[in-house]
C-alpha atoms as a PDB file:
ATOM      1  CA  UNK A   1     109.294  50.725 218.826  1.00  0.00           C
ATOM      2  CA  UNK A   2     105.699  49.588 219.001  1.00  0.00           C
ATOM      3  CA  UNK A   3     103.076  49.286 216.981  1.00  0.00           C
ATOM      4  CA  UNK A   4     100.090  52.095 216.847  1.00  0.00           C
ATOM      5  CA  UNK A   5      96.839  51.425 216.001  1.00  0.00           C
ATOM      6  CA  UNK A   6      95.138  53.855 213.953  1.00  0.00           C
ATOM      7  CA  UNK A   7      91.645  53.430 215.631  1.00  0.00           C
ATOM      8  CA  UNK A   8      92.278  51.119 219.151  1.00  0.00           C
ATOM      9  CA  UNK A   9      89.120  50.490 219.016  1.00  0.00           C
ATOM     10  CA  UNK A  10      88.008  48.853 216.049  1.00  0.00           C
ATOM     11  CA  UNK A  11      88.390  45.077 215.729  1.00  0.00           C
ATOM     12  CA  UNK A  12      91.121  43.432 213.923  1.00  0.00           C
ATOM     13  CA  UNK A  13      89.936  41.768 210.834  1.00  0.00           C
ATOM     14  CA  UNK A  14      90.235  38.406 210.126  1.00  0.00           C
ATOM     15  CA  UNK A  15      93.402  37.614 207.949  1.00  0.00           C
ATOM     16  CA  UNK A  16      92.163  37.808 204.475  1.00  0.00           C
ATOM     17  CA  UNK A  17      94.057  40.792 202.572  1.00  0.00           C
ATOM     18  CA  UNK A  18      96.861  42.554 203.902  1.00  0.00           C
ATOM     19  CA  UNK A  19      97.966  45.721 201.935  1.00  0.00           C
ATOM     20  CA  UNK A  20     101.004  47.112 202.869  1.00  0.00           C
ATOM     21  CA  UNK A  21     101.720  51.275 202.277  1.00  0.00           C
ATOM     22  CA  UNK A  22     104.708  53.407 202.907  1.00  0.00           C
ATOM     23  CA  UNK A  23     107.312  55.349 201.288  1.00  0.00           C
ATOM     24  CA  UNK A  24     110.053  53.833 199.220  1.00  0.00           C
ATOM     25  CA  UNK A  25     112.691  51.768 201.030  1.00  0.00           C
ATOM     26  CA  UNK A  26     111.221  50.935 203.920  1.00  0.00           C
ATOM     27  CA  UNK A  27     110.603  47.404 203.487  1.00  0.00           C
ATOM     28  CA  UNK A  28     107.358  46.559 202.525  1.00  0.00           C
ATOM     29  CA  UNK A  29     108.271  43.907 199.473  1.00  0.00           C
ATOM     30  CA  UNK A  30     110.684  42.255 202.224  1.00  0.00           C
ATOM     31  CA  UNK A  31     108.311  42.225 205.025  1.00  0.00           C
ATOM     32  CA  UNK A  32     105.143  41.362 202.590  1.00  0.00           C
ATOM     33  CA  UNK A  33     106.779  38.132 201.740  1.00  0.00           C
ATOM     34  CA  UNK A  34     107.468  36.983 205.407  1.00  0.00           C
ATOM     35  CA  UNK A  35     104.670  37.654 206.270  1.00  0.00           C
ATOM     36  CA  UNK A  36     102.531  36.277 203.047  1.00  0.00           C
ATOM     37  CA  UNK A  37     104.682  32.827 204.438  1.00  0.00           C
ATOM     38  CA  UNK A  38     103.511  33.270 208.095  1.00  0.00           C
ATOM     39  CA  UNK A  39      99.773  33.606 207.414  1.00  0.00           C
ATOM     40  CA  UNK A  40     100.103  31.427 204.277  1.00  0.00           C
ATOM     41  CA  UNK A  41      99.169  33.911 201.846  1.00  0.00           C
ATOM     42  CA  UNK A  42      99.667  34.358 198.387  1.00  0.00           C
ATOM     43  CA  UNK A  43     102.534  37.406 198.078  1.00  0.00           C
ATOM     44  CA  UNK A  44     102.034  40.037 195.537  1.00  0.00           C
ATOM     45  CA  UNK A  45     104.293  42.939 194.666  1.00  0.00           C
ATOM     46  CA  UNK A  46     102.554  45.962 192.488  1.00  0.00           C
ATOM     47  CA  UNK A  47     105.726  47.237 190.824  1.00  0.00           C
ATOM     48  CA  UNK A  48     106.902  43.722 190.226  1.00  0.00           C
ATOM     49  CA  UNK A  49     103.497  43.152 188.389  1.00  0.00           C
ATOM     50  CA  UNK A  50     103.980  46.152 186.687  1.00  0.00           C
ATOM     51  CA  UNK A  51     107.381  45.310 185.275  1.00  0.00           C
ATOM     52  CA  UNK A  52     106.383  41.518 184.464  1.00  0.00           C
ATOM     53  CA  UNK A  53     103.528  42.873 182.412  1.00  0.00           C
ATOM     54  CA  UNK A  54     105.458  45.099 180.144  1.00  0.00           C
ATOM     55  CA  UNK A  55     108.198  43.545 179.938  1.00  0.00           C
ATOM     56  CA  UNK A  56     110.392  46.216 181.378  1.00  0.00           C
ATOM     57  CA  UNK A  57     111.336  47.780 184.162  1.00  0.00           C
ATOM     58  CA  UNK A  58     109.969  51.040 186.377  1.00  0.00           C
ATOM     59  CA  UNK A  59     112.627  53.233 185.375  1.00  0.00           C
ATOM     60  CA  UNK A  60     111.917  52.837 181.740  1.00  0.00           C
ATOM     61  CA  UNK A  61     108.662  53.178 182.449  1.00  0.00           C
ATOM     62  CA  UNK A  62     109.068  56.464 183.988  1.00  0.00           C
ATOM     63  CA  UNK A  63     111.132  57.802 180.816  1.00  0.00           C
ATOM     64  CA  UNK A  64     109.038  56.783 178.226  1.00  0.00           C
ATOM     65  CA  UNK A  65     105.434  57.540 179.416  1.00  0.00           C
ATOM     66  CA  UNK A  66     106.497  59.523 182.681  1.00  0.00           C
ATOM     67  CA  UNK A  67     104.982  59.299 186.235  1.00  0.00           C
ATOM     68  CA  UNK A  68     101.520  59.903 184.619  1.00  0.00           C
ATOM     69  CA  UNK A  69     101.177  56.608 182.769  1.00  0.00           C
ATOM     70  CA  UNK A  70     103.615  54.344 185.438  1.00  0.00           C
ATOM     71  CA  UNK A  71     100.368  55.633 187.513  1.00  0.00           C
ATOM     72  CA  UNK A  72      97.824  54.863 185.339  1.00  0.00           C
ATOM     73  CA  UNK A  73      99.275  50.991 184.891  1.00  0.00           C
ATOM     74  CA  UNK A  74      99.727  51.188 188.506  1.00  0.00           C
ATOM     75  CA  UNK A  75      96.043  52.043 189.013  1.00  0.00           C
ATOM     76  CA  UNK A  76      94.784  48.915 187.223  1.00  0.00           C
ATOM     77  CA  UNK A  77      97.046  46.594 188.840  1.00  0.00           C
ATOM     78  CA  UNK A  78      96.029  47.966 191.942  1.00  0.00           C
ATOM     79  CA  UNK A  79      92.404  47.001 191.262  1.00  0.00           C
ATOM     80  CA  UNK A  80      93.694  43.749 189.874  1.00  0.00           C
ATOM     81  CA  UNK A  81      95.463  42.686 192.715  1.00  0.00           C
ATOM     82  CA  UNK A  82      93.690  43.486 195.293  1.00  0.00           C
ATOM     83  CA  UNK A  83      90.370  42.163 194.505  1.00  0.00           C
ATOM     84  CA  UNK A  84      91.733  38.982 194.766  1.00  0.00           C
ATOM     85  CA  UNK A  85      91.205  36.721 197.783  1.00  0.00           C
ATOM     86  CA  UNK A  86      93.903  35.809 200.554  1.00  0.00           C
ATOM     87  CA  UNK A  87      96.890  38.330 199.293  1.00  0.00           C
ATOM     88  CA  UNK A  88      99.391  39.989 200.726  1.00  0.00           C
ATOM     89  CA  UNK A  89     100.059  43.120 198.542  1.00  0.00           C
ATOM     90  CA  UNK A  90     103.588  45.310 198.581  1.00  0.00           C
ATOM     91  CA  UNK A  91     102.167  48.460 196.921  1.00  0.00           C
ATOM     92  CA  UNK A  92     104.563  51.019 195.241  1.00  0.00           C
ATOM     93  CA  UNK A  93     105.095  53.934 197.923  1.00  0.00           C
ATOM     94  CA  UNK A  94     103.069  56.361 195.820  1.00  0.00           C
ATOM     95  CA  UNK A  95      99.972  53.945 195.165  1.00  0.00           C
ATOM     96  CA  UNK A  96      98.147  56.046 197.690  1.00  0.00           C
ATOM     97  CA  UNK A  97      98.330  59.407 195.618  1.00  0.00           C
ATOM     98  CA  UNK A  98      95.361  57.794 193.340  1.00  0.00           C
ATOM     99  CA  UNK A  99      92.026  58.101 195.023  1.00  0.00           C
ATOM    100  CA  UNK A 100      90.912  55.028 193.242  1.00  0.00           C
ATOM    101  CA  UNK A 101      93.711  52.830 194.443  1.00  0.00           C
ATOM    102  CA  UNK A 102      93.042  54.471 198.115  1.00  0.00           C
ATOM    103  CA  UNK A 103      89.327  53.301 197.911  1.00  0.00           C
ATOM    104  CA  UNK A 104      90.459  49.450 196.712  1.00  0.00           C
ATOM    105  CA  UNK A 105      93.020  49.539 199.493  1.00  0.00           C
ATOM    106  CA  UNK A 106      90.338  50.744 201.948  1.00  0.00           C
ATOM    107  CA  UNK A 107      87.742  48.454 201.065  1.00  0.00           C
ATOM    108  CA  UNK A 108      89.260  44.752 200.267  1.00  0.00           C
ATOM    109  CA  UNK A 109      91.596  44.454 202.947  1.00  0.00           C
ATOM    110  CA  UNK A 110      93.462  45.477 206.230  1.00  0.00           C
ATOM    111  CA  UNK A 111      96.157  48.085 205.317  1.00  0.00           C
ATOM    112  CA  UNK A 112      99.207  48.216 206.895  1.00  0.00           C
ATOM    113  CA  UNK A 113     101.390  51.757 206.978  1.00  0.00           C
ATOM    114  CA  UNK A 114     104.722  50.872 207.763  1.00  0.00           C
ATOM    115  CA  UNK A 115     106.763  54.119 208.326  1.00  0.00           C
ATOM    116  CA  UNK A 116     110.472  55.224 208.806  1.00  0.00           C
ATOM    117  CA  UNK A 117     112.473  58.593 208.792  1.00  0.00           C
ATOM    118  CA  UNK A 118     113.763  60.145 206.071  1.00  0.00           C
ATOM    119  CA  UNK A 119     117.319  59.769 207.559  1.00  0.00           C
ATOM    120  CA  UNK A 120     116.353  55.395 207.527  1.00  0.00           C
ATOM    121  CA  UNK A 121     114.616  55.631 203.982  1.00  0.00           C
ATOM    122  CA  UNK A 122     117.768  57.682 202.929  1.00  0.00           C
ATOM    123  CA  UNK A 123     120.379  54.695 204.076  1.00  0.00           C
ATOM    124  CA  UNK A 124     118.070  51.956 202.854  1.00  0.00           C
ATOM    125  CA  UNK A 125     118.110  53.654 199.092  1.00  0.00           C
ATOM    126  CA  UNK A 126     121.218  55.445 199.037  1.00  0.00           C
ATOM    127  CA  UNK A 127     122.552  53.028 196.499  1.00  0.00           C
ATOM    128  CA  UNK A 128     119.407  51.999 194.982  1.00  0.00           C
ATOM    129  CA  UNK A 129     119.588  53.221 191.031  1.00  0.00           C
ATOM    130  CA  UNK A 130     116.024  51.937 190.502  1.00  0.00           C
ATOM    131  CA  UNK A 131     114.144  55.130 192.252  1.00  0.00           C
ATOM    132  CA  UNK A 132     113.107  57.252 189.355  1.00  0.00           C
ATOM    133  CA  UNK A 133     112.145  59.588 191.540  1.00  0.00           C
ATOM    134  CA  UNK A 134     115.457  59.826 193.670  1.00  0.00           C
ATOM    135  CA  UNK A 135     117.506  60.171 190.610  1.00  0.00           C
ATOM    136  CA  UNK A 136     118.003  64.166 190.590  1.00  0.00           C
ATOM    137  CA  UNK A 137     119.525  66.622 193.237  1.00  0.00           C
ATOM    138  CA  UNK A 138     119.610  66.056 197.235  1.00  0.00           C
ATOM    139  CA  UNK A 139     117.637  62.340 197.838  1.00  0.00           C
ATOM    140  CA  UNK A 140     117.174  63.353 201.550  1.00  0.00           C
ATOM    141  CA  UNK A 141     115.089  66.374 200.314  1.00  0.00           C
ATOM    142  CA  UNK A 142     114.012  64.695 198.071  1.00  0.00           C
ATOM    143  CA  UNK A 143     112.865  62.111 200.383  1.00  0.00           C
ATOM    144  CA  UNK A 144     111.485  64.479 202.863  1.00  0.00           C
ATOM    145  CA  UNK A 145     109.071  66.502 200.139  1.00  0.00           C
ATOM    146  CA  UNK A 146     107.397  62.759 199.222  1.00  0.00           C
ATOM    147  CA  UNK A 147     106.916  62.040 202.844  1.00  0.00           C
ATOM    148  CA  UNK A 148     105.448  65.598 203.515  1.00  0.00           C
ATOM    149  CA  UNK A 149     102.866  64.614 200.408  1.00  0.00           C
ATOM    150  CA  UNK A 150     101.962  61.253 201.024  1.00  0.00           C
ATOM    151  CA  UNK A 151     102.310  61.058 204.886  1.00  0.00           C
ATOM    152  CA  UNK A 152      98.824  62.417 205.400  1.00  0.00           C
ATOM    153  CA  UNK A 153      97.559  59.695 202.923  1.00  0.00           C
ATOM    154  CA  UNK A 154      99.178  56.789 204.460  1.00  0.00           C
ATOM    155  CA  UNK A 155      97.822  57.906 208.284  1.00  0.00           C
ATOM    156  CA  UNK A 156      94.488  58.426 206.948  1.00  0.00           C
ATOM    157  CA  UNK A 157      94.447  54.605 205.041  1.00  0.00           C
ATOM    158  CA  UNK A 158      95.714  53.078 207.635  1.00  0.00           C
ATOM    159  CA  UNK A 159      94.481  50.085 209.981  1.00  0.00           C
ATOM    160  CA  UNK A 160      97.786  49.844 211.481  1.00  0.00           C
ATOM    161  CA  UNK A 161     101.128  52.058 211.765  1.00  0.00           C
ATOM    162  CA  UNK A 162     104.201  50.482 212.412  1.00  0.00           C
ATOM    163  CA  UNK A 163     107.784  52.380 212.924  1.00  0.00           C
ATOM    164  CA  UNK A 164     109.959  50.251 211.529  1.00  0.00           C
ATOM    165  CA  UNK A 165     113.284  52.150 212.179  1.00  0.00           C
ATOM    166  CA  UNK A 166     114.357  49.982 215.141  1.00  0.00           C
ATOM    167  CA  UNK A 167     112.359  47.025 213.727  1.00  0.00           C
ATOM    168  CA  UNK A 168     113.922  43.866 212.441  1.00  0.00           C
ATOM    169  CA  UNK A 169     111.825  42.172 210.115  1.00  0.00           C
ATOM    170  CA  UNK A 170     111.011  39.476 212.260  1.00  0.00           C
ATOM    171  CA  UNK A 171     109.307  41.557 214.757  1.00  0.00           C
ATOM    172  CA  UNK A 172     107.606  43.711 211.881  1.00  0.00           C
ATOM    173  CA  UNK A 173     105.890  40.858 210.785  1.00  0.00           C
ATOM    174  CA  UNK A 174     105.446  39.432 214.640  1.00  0.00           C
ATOM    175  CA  UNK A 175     103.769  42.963 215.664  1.00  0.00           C
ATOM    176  CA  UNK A 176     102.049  42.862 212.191  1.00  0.00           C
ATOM    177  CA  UNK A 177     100.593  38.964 212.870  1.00  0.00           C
ATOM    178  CA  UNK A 178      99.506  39.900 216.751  1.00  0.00           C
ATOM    179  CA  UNK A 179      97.205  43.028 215.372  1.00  0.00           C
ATOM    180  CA  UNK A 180      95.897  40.480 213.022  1.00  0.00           C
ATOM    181  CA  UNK A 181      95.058  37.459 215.952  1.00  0.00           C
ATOM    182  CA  UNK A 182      97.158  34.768 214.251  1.00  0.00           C
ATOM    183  CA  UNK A 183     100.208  33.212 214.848  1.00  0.00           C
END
């Protein structure tokens, strides 16, 4: 599949930031490091920042101060992160529920929505123990109530929207690099 441009007719940025959003499993911490080496970036990942600053990971985070505070920690690193210069940032897939993190996103660099069906996020997690919020009942449903949430959020943040379901991450990052002018 192609790419699709939020708004055709604004200008691409220059490279500076890159922010990538989607759901869970779809690939941005594997594509955001590609494609931090292409442009010569330095490659950030939030929930790896998260888990290198407590000392723990997500999960535990999750149990012990529940989605609330994994969001509030999320929040700062957010601001953190993405006020620095020349980054390309893997966000968690629920980054965009914060209005705060939306309006960092928004404002410091060119965000990238990279989407897949639930059926594709499904295979690419199935055996992923890692998801806090895939651990109970039917992940597909699951799944397809976070997309129903978030999906308006990621469409309305985005610069760029790119189906990555038939996508290798080669030509993610290719499609991703074109939109942006560099090769």
């Amino acid at each position: 599949m192609s790419a699709t441009v939020t708004d055709p007719s604004a200008p691409a940025p220059a490279p500076g930031n890159v922010f990538l959003i989607g759901p869970m499993g779809v690939g941005k911490s594997t594509i955001g490091r590609q494609l931090a080496r292409r442009l010569k970036l330095e490659f950030h990942d939030s929930d790896d920042a998260i888990e290198a600053r407590t000392g723990v990971d997500i999960p535990l985070i999750f149990d012990i101060e529940g989605e609330a505070g994994f969001r509030r920690r999320e929040q700062q690193v957010i601001d953190e992160l993405t006020a620095l210069p020349g980054v390309v940032l893997a966000t968690g897939g629920g980054a965009v529920l914060n209005a705060d993190n939306r309006a960092c996103l928004r404002t410091r660099g060119f965000v990238v929505y990279l989407r897949a069906e639930p059926e594709q996020l499904l295979a690419r997690t199935e055996r992923d123990s890692q998801r806090p919020l895939l651990q109970n009942g039917d992940r597909l449903a699951r799944i397809q109530a976070i997309l129903a949430e978030r999906e308006p959020l990621y469409q309305e943040l985005a610069d760029l929207i790119i189906d990555t379901d038939r996508l290798t991450v080669r030509r993610t990052v290719n499609n991703i690099c074109r939109r942006l002018q560099t090769t």
